[in-house]
Protein backbone atom coordinates (compact mmCIF):
# COMPACT_ATOMS: atom_id res chain seq x y z
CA UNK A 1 11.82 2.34 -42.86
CA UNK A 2 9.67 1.90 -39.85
CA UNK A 3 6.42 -0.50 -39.59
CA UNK A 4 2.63 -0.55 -40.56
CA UNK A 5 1.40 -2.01 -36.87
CA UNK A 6 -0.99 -4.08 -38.89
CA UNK A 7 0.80 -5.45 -41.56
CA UNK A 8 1.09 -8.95 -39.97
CA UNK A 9 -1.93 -11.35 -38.24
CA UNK A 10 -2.02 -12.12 -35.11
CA UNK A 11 -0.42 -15.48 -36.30
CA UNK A 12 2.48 -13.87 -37.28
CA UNK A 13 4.07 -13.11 -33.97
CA UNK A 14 7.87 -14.69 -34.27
CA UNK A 15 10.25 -12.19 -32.58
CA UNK A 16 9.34 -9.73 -29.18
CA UNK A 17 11.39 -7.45 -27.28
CA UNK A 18 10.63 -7.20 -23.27
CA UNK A 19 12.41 -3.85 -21.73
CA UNK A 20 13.25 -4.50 -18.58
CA UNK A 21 15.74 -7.15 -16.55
CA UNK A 22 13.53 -7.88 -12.96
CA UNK A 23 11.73 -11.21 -12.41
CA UNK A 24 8.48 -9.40 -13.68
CA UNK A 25 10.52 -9.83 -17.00
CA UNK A 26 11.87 -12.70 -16.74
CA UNK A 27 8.42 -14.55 -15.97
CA UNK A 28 7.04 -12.85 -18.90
CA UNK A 29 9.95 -13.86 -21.21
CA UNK A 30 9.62 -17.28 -19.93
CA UNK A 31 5.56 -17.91 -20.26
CA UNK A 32 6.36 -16.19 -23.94
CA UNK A 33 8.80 -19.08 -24.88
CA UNK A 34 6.31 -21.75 -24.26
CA UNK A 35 4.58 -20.63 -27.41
CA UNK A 36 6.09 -22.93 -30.20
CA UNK A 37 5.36 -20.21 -33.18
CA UNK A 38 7.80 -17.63 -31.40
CA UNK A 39 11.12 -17.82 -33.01
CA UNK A 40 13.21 -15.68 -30.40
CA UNK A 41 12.46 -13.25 -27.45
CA UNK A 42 14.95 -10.41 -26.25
CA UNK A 43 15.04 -8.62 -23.27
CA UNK A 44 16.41 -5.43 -22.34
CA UNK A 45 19.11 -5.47 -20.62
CA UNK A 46 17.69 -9.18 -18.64
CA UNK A 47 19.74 -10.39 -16.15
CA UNK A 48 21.67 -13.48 -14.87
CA UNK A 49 18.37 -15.73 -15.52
CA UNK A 50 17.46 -14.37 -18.53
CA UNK A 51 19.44 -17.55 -21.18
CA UNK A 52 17.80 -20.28 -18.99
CA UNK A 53 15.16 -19.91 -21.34
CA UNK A 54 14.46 -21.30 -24.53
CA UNK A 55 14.52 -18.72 -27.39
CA UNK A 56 15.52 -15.71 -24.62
CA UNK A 57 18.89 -13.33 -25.40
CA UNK A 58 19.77 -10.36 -23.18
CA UNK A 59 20.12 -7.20 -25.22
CA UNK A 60 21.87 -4.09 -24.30
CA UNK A 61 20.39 -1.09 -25.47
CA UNK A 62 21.23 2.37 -23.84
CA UNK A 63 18.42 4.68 -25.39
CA UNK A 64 15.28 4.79 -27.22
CA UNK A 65 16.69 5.52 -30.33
CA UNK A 66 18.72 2.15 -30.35
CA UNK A 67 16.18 -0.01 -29.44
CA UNK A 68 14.32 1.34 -32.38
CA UNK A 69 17.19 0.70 -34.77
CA UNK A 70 17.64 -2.71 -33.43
CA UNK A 71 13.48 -3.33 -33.22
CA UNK A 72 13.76 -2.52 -36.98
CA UNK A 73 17.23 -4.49 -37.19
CA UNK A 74 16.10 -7.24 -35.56
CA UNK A 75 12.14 -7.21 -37.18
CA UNK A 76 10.86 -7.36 -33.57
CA UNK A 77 7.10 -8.18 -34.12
CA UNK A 78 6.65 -6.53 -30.78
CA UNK A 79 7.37 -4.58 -27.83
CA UNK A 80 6.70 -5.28 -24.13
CA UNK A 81 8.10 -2.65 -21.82
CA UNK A 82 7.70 -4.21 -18.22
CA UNK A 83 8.82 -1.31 -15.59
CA UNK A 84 6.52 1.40 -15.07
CA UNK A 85 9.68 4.09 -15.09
CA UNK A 86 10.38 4.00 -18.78
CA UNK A 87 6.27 4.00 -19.41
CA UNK A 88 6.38 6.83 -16.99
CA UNK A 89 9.07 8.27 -19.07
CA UNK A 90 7.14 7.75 -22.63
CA UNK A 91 9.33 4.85 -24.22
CA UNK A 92 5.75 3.58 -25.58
CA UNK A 93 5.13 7.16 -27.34
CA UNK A 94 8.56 6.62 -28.87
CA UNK A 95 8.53 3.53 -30.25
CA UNK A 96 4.78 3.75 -31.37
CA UNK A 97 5.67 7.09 -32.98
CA UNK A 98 8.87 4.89 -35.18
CA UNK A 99 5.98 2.75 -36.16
CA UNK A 100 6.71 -0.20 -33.51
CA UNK A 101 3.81 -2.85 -31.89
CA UNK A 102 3.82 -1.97 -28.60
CA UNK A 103 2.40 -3.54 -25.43
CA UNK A 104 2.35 -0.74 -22.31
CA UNK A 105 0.43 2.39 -22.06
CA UNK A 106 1.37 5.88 -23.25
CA UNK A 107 3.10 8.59 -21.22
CA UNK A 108 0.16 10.28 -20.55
CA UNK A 109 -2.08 6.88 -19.33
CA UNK A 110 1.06 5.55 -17.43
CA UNK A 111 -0.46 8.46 -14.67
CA UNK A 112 -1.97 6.41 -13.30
CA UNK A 113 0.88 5.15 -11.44
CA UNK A 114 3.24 8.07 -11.80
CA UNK A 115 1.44 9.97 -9.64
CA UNK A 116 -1.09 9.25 -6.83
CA UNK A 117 -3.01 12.45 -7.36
CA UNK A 118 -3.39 12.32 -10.81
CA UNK A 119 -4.67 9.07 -10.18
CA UNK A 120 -7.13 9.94 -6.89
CA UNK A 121 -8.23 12.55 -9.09
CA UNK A 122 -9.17 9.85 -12.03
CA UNK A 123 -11.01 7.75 -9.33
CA UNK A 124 -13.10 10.87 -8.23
CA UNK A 125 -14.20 11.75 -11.51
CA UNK A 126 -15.65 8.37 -12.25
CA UNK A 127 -17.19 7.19 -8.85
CA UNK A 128 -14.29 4.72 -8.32
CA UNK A 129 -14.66 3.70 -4.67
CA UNK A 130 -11.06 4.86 -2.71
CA UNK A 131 -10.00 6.15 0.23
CA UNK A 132 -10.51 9.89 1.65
CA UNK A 133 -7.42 11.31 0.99
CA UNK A 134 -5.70 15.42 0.49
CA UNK A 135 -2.87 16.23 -1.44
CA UNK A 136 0.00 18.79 -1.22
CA UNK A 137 3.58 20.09 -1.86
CA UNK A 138 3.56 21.73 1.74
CA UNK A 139 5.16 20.37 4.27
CA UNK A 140 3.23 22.32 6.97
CA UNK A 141 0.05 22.19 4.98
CA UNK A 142 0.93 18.58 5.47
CA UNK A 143 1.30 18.75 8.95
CA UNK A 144 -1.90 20.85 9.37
CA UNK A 145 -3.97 18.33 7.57
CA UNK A 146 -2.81 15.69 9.90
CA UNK A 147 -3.20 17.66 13.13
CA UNK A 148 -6.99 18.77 11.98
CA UNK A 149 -7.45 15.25 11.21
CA UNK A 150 -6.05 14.07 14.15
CA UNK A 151 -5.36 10.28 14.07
CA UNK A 152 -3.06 8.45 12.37
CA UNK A 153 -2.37 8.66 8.30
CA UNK A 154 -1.07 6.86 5.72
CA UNK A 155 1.51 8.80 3.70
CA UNK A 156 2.63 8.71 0.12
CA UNK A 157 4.72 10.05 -2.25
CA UNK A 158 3.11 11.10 -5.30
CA UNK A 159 5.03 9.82 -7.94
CA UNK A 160 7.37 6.28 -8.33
CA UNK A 161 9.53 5.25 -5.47
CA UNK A 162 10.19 1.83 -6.33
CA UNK A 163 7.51 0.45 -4.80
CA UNK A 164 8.72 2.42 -1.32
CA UNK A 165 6.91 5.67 -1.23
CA UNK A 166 4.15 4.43 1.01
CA UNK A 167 4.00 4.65 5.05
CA UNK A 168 1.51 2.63 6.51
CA UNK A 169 1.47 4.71 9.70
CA UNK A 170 -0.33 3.61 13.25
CA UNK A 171 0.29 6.72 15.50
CA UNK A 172 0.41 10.38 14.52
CA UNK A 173 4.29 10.23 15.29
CA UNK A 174 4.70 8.11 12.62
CA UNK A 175 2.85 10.21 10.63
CA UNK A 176 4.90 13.17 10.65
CA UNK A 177 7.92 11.13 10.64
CA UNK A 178 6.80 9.95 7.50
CA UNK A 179 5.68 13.46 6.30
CA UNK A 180 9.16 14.77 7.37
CA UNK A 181 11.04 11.78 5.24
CA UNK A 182 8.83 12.60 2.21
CA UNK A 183 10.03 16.40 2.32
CA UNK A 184 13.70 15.48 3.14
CA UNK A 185 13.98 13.96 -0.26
CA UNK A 186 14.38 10.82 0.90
CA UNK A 187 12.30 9.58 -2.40
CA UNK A 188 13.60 12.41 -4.65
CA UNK A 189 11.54 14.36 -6.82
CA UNK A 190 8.87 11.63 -6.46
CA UNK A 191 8.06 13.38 -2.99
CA UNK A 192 7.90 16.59 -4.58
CA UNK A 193 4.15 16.24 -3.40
CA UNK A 194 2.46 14.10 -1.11
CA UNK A 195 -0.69 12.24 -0.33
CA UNK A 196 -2.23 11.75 3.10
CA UNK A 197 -4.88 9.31 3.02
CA UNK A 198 -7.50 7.39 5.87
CA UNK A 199 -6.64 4.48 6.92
CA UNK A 200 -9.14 1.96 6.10
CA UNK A 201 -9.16 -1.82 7.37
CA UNK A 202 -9.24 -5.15 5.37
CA UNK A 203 -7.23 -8.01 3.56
CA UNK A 204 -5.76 -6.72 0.08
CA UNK A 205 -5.89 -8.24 -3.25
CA UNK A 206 -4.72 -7.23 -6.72
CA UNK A 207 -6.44 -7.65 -9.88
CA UNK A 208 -4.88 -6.75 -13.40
CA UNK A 209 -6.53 -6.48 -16.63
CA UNK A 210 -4.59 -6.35 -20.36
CA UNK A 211 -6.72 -3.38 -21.90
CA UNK A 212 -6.36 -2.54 -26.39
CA UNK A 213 -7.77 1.02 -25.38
CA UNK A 214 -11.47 0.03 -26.20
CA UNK A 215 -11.55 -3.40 -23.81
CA UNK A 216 -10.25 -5.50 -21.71
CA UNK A 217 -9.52 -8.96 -20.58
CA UNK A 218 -9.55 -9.63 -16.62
CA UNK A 219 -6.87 -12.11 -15.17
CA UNK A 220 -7.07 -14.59 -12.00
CA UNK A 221 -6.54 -11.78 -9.36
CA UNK A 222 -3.19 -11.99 -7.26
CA UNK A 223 -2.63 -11.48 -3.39
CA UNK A 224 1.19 -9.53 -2.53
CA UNK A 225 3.03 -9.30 0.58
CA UNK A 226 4.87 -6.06 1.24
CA UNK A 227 6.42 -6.24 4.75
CA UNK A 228 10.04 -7.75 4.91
CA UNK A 229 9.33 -9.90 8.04
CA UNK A 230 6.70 -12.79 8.46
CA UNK A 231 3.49 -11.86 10.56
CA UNK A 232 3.68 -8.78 7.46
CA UNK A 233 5.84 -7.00 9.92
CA UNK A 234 8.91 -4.54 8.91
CA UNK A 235 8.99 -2.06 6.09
CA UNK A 236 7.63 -2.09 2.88
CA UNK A 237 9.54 -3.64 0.23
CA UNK A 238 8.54 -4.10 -3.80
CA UNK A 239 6.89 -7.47 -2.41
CA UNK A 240 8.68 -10.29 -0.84
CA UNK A 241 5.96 -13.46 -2.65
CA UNK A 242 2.33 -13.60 -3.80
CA UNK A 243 0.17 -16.40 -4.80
CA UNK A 244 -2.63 -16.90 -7.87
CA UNK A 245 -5.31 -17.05 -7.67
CA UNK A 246 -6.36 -15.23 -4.48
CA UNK A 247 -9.79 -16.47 -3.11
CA UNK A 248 -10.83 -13.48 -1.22
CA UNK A 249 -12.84 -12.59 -4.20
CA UNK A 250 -15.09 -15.49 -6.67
CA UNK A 251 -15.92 -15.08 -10.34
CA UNK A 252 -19.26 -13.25 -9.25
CA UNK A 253 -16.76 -10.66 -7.43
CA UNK A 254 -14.42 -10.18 -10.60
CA UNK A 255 -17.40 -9.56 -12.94
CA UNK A 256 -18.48 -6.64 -10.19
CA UNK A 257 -14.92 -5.36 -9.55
CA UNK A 258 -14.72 -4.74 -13.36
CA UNK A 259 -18.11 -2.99 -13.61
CA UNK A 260 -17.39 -1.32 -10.45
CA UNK A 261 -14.03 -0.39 -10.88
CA UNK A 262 -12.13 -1.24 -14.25
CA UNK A 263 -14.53 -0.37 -16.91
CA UNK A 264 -15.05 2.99 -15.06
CA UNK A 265 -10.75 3.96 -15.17
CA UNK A 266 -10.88 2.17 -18.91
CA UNK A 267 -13.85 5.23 -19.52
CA UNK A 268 -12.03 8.03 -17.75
CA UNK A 269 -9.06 7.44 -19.58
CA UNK A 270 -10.82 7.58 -22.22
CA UNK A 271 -12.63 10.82 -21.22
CA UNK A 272 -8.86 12.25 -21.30
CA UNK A 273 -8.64 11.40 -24.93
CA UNK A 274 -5.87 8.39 -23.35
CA UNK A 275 -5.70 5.37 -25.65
CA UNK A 276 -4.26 3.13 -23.01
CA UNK A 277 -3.01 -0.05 -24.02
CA UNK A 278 -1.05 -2.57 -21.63
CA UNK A 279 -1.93 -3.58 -18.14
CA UNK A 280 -4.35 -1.60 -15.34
CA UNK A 281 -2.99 -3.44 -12.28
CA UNK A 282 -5.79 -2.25 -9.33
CA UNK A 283 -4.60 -2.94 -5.75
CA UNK A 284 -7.88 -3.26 -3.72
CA UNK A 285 -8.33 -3.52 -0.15
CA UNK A 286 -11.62 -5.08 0.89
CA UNK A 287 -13.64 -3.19 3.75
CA UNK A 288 -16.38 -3.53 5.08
CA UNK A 289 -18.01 -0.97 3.87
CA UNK A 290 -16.68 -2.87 0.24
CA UNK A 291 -13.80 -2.90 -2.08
CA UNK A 292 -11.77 0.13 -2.37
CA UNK A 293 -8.42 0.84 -4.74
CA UNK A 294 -5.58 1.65 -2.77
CA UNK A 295 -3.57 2.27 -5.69
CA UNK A 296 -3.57 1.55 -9.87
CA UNK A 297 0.18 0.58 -11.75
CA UNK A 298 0.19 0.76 -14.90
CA UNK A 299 2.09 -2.45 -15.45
CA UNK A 300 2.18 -5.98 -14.13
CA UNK A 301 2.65 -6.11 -10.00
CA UNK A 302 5.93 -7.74 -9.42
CA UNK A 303 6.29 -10.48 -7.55
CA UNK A 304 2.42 -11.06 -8.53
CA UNK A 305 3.34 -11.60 -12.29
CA UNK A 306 5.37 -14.32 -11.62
CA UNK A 307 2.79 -15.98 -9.83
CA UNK A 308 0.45 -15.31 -12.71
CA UNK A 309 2.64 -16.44 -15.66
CA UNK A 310 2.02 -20.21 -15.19
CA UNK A 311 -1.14 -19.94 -15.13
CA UNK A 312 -1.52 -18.11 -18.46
CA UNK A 313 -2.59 -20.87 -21.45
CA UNK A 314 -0.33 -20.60 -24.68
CA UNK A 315 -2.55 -17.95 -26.15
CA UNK A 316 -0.97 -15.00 -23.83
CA UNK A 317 1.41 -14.15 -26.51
CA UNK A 318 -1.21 -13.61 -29.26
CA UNK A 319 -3.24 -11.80 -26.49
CA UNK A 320 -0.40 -9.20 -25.59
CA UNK A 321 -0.11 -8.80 -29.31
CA UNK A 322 -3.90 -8.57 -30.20
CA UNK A 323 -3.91 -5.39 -27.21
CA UNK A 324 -0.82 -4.02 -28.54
CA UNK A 325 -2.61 -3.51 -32.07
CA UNK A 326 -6.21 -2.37 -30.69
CA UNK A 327 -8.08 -5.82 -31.71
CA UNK A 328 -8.32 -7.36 -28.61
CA UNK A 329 -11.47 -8.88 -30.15
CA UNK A 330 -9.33 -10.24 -32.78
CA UNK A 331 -7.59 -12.53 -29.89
CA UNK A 332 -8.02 -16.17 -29.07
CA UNK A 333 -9.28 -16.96 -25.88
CA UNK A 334 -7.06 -16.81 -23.25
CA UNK A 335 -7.37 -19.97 -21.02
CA UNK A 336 -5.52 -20.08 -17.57
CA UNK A 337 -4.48 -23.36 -16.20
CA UNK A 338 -6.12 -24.59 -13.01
CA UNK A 339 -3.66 -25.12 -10.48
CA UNK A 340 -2.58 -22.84 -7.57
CA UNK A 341 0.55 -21.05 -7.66
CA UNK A 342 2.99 -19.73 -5.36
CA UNK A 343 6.11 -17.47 -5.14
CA UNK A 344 8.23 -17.09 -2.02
CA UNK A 345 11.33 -13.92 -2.90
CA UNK A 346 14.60 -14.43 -1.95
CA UNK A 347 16.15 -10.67 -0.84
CA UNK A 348 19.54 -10.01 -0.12
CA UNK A 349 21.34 -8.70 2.85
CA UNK A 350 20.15 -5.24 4.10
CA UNK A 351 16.82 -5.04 1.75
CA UNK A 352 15.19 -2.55 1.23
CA UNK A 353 17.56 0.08 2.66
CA UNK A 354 21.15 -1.02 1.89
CA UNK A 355 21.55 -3.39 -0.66
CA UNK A 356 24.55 -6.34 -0.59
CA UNK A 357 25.50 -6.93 -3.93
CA UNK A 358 28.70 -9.10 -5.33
CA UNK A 359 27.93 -12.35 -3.66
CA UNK A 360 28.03 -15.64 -5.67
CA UNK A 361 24.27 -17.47 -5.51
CA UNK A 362 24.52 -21.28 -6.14
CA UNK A 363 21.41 -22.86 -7.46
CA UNK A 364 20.82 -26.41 -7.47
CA UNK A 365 17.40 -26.88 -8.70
CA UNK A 366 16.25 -28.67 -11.91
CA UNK A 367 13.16 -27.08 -13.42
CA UNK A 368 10.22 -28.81 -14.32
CA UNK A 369 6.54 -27.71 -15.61
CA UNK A 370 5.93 -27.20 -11.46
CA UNK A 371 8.85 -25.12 -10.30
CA UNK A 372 10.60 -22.24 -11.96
CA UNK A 373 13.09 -20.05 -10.62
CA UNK A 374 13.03 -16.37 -11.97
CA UNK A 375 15.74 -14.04 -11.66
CA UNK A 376 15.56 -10.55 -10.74
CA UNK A 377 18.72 -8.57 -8.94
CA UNK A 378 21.58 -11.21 -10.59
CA UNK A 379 24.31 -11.14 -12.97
CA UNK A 380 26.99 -13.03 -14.70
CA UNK A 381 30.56 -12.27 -13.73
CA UNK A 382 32.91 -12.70 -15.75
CA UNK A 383 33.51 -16.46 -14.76
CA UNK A 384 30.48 -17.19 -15.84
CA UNK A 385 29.06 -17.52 -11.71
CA UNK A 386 25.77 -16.41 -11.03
CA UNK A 387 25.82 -13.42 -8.51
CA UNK A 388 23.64 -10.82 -6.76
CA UNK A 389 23.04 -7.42 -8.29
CA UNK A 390 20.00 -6.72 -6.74
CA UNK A 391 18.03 -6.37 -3.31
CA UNK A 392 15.11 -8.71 -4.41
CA UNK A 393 17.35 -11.23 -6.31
CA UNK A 394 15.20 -14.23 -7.41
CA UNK A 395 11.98 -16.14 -6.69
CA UNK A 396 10.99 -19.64 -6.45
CA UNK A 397 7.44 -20.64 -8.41
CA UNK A 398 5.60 -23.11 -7.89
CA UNK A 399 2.25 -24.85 -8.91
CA UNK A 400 -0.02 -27.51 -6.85
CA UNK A 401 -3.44 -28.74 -6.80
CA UNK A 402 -3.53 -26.97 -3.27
CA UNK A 403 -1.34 -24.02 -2.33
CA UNK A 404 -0.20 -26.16 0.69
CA UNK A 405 1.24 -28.40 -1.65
CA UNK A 406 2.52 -25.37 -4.09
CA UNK A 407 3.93 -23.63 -0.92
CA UNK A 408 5.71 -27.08 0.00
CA UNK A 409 7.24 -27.11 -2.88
CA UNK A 410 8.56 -23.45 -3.64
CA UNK A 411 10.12 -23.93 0.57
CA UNK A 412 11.64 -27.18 -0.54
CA UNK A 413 13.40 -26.18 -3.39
CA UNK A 414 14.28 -22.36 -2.24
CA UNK A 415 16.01 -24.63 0.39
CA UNK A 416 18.39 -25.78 -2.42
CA UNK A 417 19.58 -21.72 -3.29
CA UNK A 418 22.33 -20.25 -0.92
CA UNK A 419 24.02 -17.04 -0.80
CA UNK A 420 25.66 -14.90 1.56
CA UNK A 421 22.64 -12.87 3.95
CA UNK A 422 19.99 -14.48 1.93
CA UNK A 423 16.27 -13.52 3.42
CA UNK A 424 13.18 -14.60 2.46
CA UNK A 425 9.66 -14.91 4.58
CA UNK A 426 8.85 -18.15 5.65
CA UNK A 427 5.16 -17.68 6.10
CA UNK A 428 4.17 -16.17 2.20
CA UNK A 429 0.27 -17.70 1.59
CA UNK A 430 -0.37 -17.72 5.24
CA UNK A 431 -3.72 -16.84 4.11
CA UNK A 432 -3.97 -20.15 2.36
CA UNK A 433 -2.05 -22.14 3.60
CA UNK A 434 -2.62 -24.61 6.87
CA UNK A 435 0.34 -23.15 8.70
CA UNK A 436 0.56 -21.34 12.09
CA UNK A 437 2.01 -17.40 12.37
């Protein structure tokens, strides 16, 4: 017996399953719990964090066809799936096909991340401002288009490499380096083709919107860091901290950014008969010339959602649920505290390339409604100790009236987390904060 996805209100919403077990989920799980009419939240498979949390239970659920017999077991009221590899993969198609609530975007919309071509070729379409770019599965048509070009590229594999796939290059021997490493499978079939795009100058900032298929809410926008070393030096990781809100852009800027540029990949979708529900997450870099998207995920950034999560008023939940069902007018308005938040990413030892895992992490932080600490790469051993299964293994959050003083705090108490080769960047917020690099 599988559900009618609008057989309950929006005021119904007691039990939600989140599939996925890095901090991106475990911020979500824990902004959920603060909502007093949610009974219990499960995530799949969590991690070592994930029971902090009021009302939060790690599930272990191999395949789509068990998590729908459990949704259904359980009467989950709805489904978050948090990575972009099982969107990419068509979980959501699944579970909406058995009837399930689900917040995350089809198979077909979850392109947009999936693969960078698919996606340049969205932005073309609809007059989305982006960089010049070519595409191909040719390693020497590769290497042509960067000797006709002559000057330095950036280089991409198409589809999802953890957050890895891009080479930020600044001579033309990096280039074909990173051409080469694309073609030598270093990312798998992700580098099956290849992007080569201009380089184009400015600071970055994310913005994300939650979209029912028809509209869209926008949220405080995010800024990431990438590199693994402070000045943003080293290679690219999945993000080593981010802060909310960013204020490179104002209000005035997010009302044109979502005429300019979210509306507009809301229509094309829509153009490709795409009902896309869940987040459009639109990494911008601001030029000169104005804002252009780097790159779209189809799910929340990570580490930028777990900056964003405090923010988010008690309403979130009934938000996410209002999208998941297509009545995002339906929703109440979703208020976002006013404080400044920061994030600082603990890694472990040899992130991104070679991952340390095993090592026992000892926390000694209290929580309170200004500091959170979400897990990401940890487990439980079977001594019940904390320990690192990960190469980003948790973050410290915090919230000020200033990011100086958020910052302070998220150093002060990441100062109380040890374990063996931790790394983290000492200077994440540099663009906000009063500190010297």
């Amino acid at each position: 017996m599988t559900k009618n996805p609008n057989h309950k209100g929006l005021n119904q919403l007691k039990r939600i399953l989140i599939i996925g077990g890095g901090g991106r989920e475990n911020s979500i799980a824990w902004a959920l719990s603060k909502n007093q009419s949610i009974h219990q939240i499960y995530v799949c498979p969590g991690n070592g964090g994930t029971a902090n949390f009021e009302k939060c239970i790690c599930l272990q659920l191999k395949d789509e066809k068990t998590i729908i017999l459990e949704c259904n077991r359980l009467q989950i009221d709805l489904v978050i799936i948090g990575p972009e590899d099982p969107l990419a993969k068509g979980l959501a198609n699944k579970l909406r096909e058995a009837g399930l609530i689900v917040f995350g975007p089809c198979k077909e919309g979850a392109q947009l991340e999936a693969s960078k071509d698919w996606a340049k070729t969205l932005m073309i379409e609809n007059n989305i401002p982006t960089a010049k770019y070519w595409s191909t599965n040719s390693r020497v048509e590769a290497l042509e288009i960067l000797h006709r070009f002559n000057q330095p590229l950036v280089i991409k594999a198409d589809g999802l490499a953890a957050g890895k796939g891009v080479t930020v290059c600044e001579t033309i021997e990096q280039s074909k380096k990173a051409i080469n490493d694309v073609f030598s499978g270093k990312f798998g079939s992700a580098g099956n083709k290849i992007i080569l795009e201009e380089k184009i100058e400015g600071p970055e900032v994310s913005i994300f919107a939650l979209c029912d298929g028809e509209k869209l809410i926008v949220l405080p926008p995010a800024q990431d860091h990438k590199r693994l070393l402070e000045g943003d030096n080293g290679p690219n990781t999945g993000g080593m901290g981010a802060y909310a809100p960013a204020l490179l852009i104002n209000q005035k800027d997010i009302q044109d950014l979502t005429e300019l540029i979210l509306i507009p990949t809301l229509k094309g979708l829509k153009k490709k008969k795409i009902r896309y529900i869940g987040v459009i997450y639109a990494g911008l870099m601001i030029t000169s010339s104005g804002p252009k998207v780097i790159e779209f995920n189809c799910r929340f950034g990570d580490p930028e959602c777990q900056a964003l999560m405090p923010l988010m008023g008690e309403e979130f939940a009934s938000v996410l649920f209002a999208c998941a069902r297509g009545e995002l007018e339906k929703a109440p308005k979703l208020t976002f505290h006013d404080v400044c938040s920061a994030c600082v990413v603990a890694a472990s030892k040899g992130y991104p390339e070679n991952t340390k895992k095993g090592d026992r992490i000892n926390i000694n932080i209290e929580s309170n409604q200004s500091i959170q600490v979400f897990h990401a790469g940890t487990t439980i051993d079977e001594f019940d100790n904390i320990i690192t299964n990960g190469g980003r293994v948790l973050s410290v959050v915090a919230q000020g009236e200033s990011f100086d003083k958020a910052f302070q705090l998220a150093y002060s108490n990441l100062d109380k987390i040890n374990f063996d080769g931790m790394h983290f960047r000492k200077d994440i917020g540099y663009q906000v904060r009063n500190i010297k690099i």
